[in-house]
C-alpha atoms as a PDB file:
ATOM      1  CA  UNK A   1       0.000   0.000   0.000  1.00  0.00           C
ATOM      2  CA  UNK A   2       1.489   3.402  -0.769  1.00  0.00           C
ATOM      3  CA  UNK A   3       2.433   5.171   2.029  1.00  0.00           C
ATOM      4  CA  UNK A   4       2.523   8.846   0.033  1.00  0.00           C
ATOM      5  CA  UNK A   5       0.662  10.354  -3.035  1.00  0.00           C
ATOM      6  CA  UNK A   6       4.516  10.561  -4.380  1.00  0.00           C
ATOM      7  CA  UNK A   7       4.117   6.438  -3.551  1.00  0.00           C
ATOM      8  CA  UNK A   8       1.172   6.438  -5.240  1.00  0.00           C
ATOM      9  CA  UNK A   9       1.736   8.712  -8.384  1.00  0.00           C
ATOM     10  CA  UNK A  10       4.708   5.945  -8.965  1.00  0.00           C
ATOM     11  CA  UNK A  11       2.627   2.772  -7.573  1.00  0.00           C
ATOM     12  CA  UNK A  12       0.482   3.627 -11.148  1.00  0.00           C
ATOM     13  CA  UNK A  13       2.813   5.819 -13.380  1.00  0.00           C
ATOM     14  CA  UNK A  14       0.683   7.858 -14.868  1.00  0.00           C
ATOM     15  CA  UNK A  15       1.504   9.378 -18.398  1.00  0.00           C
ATOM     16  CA  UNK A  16       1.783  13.085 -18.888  1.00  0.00           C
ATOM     17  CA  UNK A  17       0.678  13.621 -15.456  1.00  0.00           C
ATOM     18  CA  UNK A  18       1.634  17.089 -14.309  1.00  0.00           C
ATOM     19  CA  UNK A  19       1.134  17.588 -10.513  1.00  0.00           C
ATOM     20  CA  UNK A  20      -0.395  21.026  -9.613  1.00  0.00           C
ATOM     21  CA  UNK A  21       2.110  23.143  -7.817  1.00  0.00           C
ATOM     22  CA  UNK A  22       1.822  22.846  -3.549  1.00  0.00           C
ATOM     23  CA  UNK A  23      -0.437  26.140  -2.136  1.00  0.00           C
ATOM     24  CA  UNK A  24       3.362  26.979  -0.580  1.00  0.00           C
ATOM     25  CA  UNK A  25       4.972  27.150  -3.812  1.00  0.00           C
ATOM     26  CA  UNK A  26       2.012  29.056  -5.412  1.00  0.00           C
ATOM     27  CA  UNK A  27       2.157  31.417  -2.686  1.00  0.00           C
ATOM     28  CA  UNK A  28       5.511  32.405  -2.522  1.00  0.00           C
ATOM     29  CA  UNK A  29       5.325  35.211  -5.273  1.00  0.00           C
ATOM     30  CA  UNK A  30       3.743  38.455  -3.373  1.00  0.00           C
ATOM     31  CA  UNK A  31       1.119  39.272  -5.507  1.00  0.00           C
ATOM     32  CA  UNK A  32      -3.120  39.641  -3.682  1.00  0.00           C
ATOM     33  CA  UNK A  33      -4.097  37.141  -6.570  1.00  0.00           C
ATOM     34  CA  UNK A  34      -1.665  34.334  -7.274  1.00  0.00           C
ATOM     35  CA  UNK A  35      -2.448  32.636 -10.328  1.00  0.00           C
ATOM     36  CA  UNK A  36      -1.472  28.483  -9.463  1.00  0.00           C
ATOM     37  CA  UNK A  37      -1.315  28.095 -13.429  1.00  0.00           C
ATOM     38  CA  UNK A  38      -1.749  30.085 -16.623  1.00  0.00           C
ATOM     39  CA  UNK A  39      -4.742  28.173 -17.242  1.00  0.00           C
ATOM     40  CA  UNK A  40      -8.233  29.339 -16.653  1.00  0.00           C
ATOM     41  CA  UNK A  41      -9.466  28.956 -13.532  1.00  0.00           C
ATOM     42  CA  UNK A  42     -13.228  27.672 -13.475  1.00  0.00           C
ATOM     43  CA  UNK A  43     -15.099  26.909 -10.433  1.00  0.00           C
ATOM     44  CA  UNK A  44     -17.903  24.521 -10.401  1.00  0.00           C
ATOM     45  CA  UNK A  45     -20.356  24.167  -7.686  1.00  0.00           C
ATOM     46  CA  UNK A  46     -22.225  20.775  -7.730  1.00  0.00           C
ATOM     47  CA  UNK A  47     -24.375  18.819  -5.160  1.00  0.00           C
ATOM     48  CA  UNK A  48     -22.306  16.643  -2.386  1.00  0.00           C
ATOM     49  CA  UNK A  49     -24.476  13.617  -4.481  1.00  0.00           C
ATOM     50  CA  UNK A  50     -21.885  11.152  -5.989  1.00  0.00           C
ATOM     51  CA  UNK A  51     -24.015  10.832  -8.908  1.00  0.00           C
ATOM     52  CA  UNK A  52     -23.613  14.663 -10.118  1.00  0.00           C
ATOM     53  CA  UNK A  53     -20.244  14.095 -11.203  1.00  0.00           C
ATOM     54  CA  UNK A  54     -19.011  17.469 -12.248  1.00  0.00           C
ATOM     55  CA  UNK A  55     -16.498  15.808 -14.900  1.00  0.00           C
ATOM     56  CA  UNK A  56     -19.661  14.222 -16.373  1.00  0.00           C
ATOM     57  CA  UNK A  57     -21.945  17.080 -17.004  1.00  0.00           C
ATOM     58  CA  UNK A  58     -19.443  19.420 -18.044  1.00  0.00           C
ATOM     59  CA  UNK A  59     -17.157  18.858 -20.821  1.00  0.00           C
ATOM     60  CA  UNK A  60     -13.714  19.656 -19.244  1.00  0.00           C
ATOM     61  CA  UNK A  61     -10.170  18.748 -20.173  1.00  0.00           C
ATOM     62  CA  UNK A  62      -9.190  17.617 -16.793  1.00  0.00           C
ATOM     63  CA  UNK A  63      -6.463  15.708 -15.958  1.00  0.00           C
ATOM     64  CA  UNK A  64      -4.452  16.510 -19.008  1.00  0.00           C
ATOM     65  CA  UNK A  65      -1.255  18.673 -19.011  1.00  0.00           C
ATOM     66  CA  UNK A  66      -2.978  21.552 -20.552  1.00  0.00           C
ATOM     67  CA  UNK A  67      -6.210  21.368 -19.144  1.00  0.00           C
ATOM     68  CA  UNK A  68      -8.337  23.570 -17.639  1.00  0.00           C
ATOM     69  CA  UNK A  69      -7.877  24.145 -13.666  1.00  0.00           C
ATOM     70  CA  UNK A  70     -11.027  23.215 -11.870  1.00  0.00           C
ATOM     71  CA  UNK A  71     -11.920  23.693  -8.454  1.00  0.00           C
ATOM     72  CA  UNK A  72     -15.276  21.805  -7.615  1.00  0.00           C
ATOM     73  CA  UNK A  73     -17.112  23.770  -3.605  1.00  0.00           C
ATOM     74  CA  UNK A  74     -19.743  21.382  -3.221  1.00  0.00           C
ATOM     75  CA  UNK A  75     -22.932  21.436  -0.867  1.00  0.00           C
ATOM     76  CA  UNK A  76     -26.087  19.660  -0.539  1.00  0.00           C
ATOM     77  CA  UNK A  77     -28.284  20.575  -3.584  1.00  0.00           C
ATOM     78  CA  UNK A  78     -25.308  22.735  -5.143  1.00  0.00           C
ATOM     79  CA  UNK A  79     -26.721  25.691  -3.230  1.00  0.00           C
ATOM     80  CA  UNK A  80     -25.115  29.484  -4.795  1.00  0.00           C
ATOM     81  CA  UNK A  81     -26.120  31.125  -1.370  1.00  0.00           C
ATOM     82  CA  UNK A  82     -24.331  28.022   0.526  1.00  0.00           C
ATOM     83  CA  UNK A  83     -21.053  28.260  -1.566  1.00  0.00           C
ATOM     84  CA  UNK A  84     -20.916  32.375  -1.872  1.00  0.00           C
ATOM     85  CA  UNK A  85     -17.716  31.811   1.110  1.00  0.00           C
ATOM     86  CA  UNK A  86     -15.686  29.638  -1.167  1.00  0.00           C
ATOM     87  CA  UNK A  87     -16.229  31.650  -4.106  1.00  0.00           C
ATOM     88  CA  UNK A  88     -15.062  34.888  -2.945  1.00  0.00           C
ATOM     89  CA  UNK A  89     -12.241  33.143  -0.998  1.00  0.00           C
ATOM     90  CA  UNK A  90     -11.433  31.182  -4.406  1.00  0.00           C
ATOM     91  CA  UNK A  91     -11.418  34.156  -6.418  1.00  0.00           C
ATOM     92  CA  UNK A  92      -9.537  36.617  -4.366  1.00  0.00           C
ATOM     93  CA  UNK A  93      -6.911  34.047  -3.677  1.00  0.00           C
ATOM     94  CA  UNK A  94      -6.411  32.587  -6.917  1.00  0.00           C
ATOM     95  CA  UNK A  95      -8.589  34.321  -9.282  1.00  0.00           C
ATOM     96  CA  UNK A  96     -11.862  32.904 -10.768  1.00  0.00           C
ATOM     97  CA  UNK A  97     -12.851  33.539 -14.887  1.00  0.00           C
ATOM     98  CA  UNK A  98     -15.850  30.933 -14.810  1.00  0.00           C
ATOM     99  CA  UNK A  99     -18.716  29.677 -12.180  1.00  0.00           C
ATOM    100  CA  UNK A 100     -20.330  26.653 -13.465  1.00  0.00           C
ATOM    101  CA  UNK A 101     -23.496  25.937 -11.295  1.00  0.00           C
ATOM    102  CA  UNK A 102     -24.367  21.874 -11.494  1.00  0.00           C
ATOM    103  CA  UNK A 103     -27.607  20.589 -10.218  1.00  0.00           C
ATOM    104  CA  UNK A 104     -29.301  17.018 -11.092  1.00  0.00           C
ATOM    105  CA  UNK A 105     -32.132  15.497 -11.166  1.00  0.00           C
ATOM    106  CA  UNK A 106     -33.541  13.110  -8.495  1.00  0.00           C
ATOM    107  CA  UNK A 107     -31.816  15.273  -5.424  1.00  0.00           C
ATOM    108  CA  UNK A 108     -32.186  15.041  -2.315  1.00  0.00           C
ATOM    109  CA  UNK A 109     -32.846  18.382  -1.283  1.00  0.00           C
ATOM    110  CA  UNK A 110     -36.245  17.864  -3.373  1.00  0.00           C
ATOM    111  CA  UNK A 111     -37.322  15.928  -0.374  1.00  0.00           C
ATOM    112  CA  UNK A 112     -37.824  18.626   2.523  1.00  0.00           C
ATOM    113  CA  UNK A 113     -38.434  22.149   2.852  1.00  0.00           C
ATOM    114  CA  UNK A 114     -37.042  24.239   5.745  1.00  0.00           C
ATOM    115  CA  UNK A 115     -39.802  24.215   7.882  1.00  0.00           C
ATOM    116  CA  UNK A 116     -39.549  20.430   7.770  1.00  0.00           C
ATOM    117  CA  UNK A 117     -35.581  20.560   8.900  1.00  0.00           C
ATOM    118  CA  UNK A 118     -36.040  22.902  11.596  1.00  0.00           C
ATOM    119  CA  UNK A 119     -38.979  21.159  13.290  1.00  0.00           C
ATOM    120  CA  UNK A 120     -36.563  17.834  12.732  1.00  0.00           C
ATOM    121  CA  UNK A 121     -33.759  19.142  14.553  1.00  0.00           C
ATOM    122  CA  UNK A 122     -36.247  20.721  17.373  1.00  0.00           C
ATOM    123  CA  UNK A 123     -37.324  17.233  18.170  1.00  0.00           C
ATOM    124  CA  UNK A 124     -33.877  15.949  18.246  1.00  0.00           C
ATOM    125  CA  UNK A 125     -32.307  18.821  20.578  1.00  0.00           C
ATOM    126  CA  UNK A 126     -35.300  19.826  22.353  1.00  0.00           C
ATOM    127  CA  UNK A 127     -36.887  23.840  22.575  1.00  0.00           C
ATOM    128  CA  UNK A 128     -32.915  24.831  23.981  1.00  0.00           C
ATOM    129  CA  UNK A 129     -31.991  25.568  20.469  1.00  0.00           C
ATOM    130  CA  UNK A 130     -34.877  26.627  19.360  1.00  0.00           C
ATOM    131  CA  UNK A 131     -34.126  30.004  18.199  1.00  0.00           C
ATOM    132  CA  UNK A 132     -30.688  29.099  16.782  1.00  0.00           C
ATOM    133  CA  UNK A 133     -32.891  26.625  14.694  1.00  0.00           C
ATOM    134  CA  UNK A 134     -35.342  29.256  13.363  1.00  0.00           C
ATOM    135  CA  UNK A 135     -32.243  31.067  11.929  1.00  0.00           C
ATOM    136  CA  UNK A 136     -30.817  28.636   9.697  1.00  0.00           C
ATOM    137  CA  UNK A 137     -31.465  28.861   5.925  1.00  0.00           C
ATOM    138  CA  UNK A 138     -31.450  24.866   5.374  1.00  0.00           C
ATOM    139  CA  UNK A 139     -31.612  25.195   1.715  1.00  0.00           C
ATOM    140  CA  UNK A 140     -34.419  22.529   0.686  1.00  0.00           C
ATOM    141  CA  UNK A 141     -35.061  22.855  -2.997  1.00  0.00           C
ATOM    142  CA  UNK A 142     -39.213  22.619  -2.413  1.00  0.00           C
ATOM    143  CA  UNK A 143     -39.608  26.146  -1.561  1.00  0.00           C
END
């Protein structure tokens, strides 16, 4: 069993594999917005669902040499509002040209509404969190 990705990267020698450079190498320039490659930087956010396979929806050049660099925040239901944090983070760090918004069919986030979530949770942790509760945008796709 490979004890390192470096183990690993050798365990299956991968042609034309170019490893991405480490965030410590990318950050030692002193630039606000590092660039990690001269590639386009496209952010995709998709459902946490293993079927909405952002590679599968989208046709990307990934894992080639020259490919496009994309960095998948993912949330249940592939919310914008949920994923707003790692977008501005993303982009002020390392600069994004594209958002690419995936959703799918058959999600689970069709299944409840926000109303049903909170009263959920108030049953599990009793009227103590009540108010916390009330405040929480859960995200459920039926509203």
């Amino acid at each position: 069993m490979a004890e390192t990705v470096a183990d690993l990267i050798a365990t299956h020698e991968p042609k034309g594999f170019v490893p991405l450079p480490t965030l410590a190498e990318a950050t030692k320039e002193a630039k606000p917005r590092l660039t990690i490659v001269d590639r386009l930087h496209t952010l995709a956010v998709a459902c946490v669902d293993p079927r909405c396979s952002v590679d599968k929806f989208i046709d990307l050049n990934l894992r080639v040499p020259n490919g496009e660099m994309v960095m998948v925040s993912r949330n249940a239901g592939g919310h914008i509002r949920h994923a707003v944090r790692d977008i501005l983070l993303l982009d002020a760090r390392f600069g994004i040209d594209e958002l690419v918004i995936v959703h799918h069919t058959d999600c689970g986030t069709l299944t409840f509404t926000d109303d049903w979530m909170r009263d959920t949770l108030k049953l599990r942790l009793g009227k103590d969190h009540s108010e916390e509760i009330d405040q929480i945008y859960w995200g459920g796709n039926t509203e």
